[in-house]
N, C-alpha and C. Protein backbone atom coordinates (compact mmCIF):
# COMPACT_ATOMS: atom_id res chain seq x y z
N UNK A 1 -80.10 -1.27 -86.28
CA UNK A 1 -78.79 -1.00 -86.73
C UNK A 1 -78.18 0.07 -85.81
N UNK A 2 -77.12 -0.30 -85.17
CA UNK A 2 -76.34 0.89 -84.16
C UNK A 2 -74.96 1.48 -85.15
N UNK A 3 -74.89 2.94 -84.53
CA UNK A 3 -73.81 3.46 -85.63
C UNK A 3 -73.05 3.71 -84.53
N UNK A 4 -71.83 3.48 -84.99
CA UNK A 4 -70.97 4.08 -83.55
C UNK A 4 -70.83 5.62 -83.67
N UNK A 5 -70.09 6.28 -83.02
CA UNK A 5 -69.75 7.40 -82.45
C UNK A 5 -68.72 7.88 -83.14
N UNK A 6 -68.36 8.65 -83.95
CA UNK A 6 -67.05 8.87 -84.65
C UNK A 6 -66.47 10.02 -83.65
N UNK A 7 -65.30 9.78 -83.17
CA UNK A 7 -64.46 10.39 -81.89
C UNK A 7 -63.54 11.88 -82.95
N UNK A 8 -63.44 12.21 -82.19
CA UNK A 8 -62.74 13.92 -83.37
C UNK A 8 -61.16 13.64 -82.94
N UNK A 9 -60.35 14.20 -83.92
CA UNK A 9 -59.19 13.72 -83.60
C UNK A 9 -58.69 15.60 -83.49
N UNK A 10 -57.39 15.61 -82.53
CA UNK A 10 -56.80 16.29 -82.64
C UNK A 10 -55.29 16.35 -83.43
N UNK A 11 -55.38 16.96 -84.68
CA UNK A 11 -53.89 16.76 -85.75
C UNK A 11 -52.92 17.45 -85.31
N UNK A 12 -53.14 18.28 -84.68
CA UNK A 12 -52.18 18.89 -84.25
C UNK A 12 -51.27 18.66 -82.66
N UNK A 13 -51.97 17.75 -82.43
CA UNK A 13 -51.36 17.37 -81.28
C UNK A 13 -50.15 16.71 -81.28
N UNK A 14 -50.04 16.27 -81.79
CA UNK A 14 -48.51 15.21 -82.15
C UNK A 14 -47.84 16.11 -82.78
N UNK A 15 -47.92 17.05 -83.56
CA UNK A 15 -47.29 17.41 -84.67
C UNK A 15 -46.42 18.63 -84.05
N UNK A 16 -45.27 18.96 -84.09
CA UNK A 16 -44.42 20.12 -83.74
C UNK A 16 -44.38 21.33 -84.91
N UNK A 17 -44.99 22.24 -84.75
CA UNK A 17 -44.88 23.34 -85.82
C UNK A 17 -44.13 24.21 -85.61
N UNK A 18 -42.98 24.10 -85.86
CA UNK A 18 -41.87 24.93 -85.51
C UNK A 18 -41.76 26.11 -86.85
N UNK A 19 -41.30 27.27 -86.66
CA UNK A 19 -41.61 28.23 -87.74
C UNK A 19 -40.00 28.39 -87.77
N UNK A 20 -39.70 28.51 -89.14
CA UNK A 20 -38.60 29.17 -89.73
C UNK A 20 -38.49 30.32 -90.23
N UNK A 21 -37.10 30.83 -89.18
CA UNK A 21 -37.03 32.29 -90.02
C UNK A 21 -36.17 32.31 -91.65
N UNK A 22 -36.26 33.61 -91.72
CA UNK A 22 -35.38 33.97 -92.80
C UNK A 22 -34.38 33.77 -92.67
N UNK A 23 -33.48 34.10 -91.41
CA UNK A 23 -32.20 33.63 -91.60
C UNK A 23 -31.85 32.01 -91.55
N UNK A 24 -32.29 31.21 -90.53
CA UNK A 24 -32.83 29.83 -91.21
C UNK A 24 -32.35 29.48 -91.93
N UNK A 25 -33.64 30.01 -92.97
CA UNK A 25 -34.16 29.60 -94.34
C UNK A 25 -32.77 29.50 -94.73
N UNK A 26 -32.22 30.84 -95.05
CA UNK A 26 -30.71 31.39 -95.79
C UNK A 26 -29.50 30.34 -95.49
N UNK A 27 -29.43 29.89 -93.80
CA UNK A 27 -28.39 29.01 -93.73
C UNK A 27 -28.75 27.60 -94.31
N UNK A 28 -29.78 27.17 -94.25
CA UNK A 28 -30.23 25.55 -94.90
C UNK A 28 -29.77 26.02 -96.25
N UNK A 29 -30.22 26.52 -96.60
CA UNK A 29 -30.01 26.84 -98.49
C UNK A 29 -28.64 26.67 -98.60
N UNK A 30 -27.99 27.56 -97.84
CA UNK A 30 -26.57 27.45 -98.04
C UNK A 30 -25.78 25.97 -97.59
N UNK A 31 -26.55 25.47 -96.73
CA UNK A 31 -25.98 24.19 -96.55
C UNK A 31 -25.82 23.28 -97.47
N UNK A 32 -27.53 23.07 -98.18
CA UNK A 32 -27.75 21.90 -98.96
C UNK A 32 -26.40 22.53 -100.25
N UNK A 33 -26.13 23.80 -100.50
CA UNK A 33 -25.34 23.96 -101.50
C UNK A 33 -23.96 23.55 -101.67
N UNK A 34 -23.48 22.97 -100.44
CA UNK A 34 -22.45 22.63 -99.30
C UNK A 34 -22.80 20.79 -99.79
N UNK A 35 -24.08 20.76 -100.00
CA UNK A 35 -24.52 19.09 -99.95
C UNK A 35 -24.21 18.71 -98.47
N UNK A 36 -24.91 19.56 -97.36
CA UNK A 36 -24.99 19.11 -96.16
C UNK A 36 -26.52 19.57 -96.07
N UNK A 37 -27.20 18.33 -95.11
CA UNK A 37 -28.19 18.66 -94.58
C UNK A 37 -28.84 18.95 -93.37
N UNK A 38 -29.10 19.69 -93.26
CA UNK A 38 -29.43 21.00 -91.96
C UNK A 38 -30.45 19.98 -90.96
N UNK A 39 -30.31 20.44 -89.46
CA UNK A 39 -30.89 19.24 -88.80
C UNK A 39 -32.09 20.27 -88.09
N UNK A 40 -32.31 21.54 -88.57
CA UNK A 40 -33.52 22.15 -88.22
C UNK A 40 -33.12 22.90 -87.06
N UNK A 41 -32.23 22.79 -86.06
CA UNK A 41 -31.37 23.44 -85.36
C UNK A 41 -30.21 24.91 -85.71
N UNK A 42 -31.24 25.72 -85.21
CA UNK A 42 -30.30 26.91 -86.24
C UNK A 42 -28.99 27.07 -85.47
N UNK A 43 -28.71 26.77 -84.16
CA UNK A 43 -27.22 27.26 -83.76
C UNK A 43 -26.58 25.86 -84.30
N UNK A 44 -26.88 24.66 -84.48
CA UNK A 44 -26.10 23.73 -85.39
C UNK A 44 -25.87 23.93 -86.50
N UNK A 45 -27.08 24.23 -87.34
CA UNK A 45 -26.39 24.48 -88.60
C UNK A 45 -25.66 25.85 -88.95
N UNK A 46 -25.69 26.60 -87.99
CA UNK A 46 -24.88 28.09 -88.02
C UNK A 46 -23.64 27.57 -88.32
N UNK A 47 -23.24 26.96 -87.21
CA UNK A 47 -21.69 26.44 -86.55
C UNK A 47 -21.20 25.68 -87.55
N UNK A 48 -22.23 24.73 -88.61
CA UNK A 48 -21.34 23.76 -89.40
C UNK A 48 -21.67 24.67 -90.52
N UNK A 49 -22.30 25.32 -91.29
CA UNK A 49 -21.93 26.44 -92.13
C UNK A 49 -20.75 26.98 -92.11
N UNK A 50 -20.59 28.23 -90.69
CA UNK A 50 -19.43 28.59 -90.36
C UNK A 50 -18.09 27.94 -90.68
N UNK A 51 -18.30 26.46 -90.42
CA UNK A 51 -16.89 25.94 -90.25
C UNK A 51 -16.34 25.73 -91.72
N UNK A 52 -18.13 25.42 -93.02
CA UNK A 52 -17.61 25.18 -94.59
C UNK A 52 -17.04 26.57 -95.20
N UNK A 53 -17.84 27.76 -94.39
CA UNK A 53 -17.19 28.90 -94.85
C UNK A 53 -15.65 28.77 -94.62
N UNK A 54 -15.64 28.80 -93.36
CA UNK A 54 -13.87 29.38 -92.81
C UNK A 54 -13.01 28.28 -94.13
N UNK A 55 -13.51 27.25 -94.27
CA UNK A 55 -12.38 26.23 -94.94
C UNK A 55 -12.97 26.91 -96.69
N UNK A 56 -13.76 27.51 -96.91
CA UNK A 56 -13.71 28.38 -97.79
C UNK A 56 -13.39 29.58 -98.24
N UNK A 57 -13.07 30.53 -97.23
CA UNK A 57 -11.82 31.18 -97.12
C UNK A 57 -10.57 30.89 -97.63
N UNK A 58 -9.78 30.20 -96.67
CA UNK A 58 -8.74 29.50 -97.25
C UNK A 58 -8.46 29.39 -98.89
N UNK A 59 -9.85 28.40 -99.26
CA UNK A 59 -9.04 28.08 -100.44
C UNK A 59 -9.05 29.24 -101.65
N UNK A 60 -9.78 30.54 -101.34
CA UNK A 60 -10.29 31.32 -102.35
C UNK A 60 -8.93 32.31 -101.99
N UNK A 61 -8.34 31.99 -100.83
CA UNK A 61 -7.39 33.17 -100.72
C UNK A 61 -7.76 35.14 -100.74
N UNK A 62 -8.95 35.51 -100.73
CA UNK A 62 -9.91 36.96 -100.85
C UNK A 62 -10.46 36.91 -99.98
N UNK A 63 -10.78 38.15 -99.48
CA UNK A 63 -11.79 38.27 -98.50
C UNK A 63 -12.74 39.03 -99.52
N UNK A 64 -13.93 38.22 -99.29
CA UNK A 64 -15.22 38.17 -99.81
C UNK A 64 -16.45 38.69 -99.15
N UNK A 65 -17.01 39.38 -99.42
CA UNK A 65 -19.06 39.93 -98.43
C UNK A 65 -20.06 38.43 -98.99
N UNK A 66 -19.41 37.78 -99.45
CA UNK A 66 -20.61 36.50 -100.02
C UNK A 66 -20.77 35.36 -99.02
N UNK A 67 -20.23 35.67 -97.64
CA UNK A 67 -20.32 34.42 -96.64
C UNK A 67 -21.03 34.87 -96.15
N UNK A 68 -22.00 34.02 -95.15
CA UNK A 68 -22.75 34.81 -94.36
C UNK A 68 -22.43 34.61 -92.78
N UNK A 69 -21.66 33.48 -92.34
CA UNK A 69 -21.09 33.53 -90.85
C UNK A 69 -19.85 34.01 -90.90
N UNK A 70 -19.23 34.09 -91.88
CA UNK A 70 -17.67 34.70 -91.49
C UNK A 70 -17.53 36.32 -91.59
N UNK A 71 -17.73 37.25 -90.64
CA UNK A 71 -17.44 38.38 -91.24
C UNK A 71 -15.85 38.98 -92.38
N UNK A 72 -15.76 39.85 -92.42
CA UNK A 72 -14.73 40.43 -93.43
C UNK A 72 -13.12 40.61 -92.54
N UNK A 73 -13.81 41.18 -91.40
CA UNK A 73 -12.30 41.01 -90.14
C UNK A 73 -12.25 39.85 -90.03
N UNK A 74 -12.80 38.84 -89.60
CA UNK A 74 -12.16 37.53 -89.78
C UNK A 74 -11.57 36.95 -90.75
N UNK A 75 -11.91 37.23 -92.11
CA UNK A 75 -11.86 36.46 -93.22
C UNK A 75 -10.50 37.36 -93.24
N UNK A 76 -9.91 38.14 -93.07
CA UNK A 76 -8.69 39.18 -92.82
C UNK A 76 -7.56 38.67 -91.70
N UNK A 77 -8.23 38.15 -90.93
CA UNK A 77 -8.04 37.33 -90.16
C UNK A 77 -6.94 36.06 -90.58
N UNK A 78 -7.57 35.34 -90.81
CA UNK A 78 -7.85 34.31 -91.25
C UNK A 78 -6.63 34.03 -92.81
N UNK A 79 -6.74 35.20 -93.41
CA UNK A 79 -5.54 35.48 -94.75
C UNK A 79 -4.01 35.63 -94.28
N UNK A 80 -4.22 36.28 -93.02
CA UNK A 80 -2.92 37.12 -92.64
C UNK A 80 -2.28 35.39 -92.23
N UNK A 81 -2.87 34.81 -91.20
CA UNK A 81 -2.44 33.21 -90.67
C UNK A 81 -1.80 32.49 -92.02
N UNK A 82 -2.50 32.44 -92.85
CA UNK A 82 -2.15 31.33 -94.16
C UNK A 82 -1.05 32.38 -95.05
N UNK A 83 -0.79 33.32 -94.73
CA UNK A 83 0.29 34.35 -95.20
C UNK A 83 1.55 34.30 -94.30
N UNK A 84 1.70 33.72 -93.57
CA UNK A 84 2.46 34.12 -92.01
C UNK A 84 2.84 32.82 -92.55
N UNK A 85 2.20 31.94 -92.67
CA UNK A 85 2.74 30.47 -92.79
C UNK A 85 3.50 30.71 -93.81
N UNK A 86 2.62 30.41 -95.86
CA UNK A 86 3.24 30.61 -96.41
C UNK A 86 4.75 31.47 -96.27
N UNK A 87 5.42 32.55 -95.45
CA UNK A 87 6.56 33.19 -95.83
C UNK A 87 7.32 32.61 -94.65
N UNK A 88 6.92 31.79 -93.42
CA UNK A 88 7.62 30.52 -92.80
C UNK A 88 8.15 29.29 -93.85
N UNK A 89 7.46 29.25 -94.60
CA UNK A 89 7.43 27.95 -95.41
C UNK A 89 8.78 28.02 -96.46
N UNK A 90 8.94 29.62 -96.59
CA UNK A 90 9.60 29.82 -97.33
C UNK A 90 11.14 29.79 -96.57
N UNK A 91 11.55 29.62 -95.42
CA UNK A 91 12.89 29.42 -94.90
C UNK A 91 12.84 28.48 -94.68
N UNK A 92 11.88 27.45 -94.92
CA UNK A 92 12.28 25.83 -94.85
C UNK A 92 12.59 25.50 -96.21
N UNK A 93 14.18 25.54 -96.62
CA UNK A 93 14.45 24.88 -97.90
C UNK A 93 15.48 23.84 -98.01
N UNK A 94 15.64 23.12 -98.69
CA UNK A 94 16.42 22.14 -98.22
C UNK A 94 17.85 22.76 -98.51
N UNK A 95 17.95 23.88 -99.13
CA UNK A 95 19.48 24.52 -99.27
C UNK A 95 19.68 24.89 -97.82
N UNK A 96 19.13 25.23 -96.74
CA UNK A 96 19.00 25.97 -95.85
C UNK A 96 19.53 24.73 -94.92
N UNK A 97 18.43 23.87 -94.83
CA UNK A 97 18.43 22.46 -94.42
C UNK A 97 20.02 21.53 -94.46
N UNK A 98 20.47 21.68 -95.72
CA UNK A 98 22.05 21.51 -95.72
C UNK A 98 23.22 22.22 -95.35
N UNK A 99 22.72 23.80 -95.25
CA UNK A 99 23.41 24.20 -94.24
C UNK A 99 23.92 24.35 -92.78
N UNK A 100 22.54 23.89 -92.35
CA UNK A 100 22.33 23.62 -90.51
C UNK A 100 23.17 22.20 -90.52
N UNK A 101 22.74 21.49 -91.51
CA UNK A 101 23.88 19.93 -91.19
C UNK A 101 25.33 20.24 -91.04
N UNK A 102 25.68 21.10 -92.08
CA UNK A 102 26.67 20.89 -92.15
C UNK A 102 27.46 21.73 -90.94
N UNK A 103 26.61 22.59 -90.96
CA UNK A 103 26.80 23.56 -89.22
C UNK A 103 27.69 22.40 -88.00
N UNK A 104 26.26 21.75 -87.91
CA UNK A 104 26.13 20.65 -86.80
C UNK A 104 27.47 19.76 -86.86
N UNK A 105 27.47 19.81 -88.06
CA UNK A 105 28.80 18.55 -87.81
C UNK A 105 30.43 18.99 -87.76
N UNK A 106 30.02 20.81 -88.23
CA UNK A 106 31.25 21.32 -87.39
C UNK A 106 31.54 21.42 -86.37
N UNK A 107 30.10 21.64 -85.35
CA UNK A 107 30.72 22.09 -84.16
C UNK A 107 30.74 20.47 -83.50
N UNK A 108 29.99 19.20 -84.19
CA UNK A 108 29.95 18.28 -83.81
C UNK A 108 31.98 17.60 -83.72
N UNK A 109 32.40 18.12 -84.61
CA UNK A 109 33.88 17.89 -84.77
C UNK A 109 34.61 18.42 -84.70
N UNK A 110 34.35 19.70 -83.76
CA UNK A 110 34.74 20.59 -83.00
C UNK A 110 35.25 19.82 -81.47
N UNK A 111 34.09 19.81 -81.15
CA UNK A 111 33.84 19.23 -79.87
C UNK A 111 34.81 18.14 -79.35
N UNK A 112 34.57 16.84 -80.69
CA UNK A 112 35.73 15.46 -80.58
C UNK A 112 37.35 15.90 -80.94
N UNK A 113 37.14 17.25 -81.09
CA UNK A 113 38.79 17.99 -81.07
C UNK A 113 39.35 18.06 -79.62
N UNK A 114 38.17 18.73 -79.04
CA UNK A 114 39.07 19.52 -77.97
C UNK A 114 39.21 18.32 -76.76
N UNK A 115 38.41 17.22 -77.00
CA UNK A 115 38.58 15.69 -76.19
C UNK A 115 39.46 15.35 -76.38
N UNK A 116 40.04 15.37 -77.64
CA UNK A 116 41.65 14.80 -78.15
C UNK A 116 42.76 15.50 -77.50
N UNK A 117 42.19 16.64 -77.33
CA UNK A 117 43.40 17.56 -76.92
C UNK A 117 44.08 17.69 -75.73
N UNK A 118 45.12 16.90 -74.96
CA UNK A 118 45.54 17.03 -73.66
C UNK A 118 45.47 18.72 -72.86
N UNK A 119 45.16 18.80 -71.99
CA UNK A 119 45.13 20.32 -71.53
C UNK A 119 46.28 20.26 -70.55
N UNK A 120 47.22 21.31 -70.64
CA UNK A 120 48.41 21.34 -69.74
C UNK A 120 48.21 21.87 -68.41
């Protein structure tokens, strides 16, 4: 009876053991809370964190210490822009809007005056 040779395997050879830090850890967590999933790449998932923060900014309107890529000057940042708009937004009214027409079509009939008008 011959037994063969049982050959030793190396497990770790194939296998990539990549170690996660804490901060990592902190951005995946925050992702999956996002219901995004982290591709193990920490400057990727930094950047797409970052980007659910910034659009979370916005909608909370506060600057908050509970993000972890957006600092507090940005998030300050970031308020003053959507403030700047909002009080733009506010001289677009359509009362305003009917005034520029009606502007326009004075000087618009202004203009077909002085065509009419023989010059001596």
């Amino acid at each position: 009876m011959n037994i063969d040779k049982i050959g030793s395997f190396n497990f770790s050879a194939g296998i990539n053991c990549k170690r996660i830090d804490k901060e990592e850890e902190e951005i995946l967590r925050r992702l999956a809370h996002y219901g995004v999933k982290g591709t193990l790449n920490k400057s990727t998932d930094r950047a797409k964190l970052h980007e659910l923060e910034v659009a979370e900014v916005k909608k909370e309107n506060s600057v908050s210490s509970k993000f972890l890529t957006v600092s507090r000057a940005e998030q300050e940042k970031i308020l003053s822009k959507t403030e700047k708009k909002e009080e733009n937004a506010q001289f677009i009214n359509p009362e305003s809007a009917t005034g520029a027409k009606a502007l326009g079509e004075q000087i618009y009939l202004a203009i077909q005056m002085k065509k009419k008008i023989p010059t001596i």
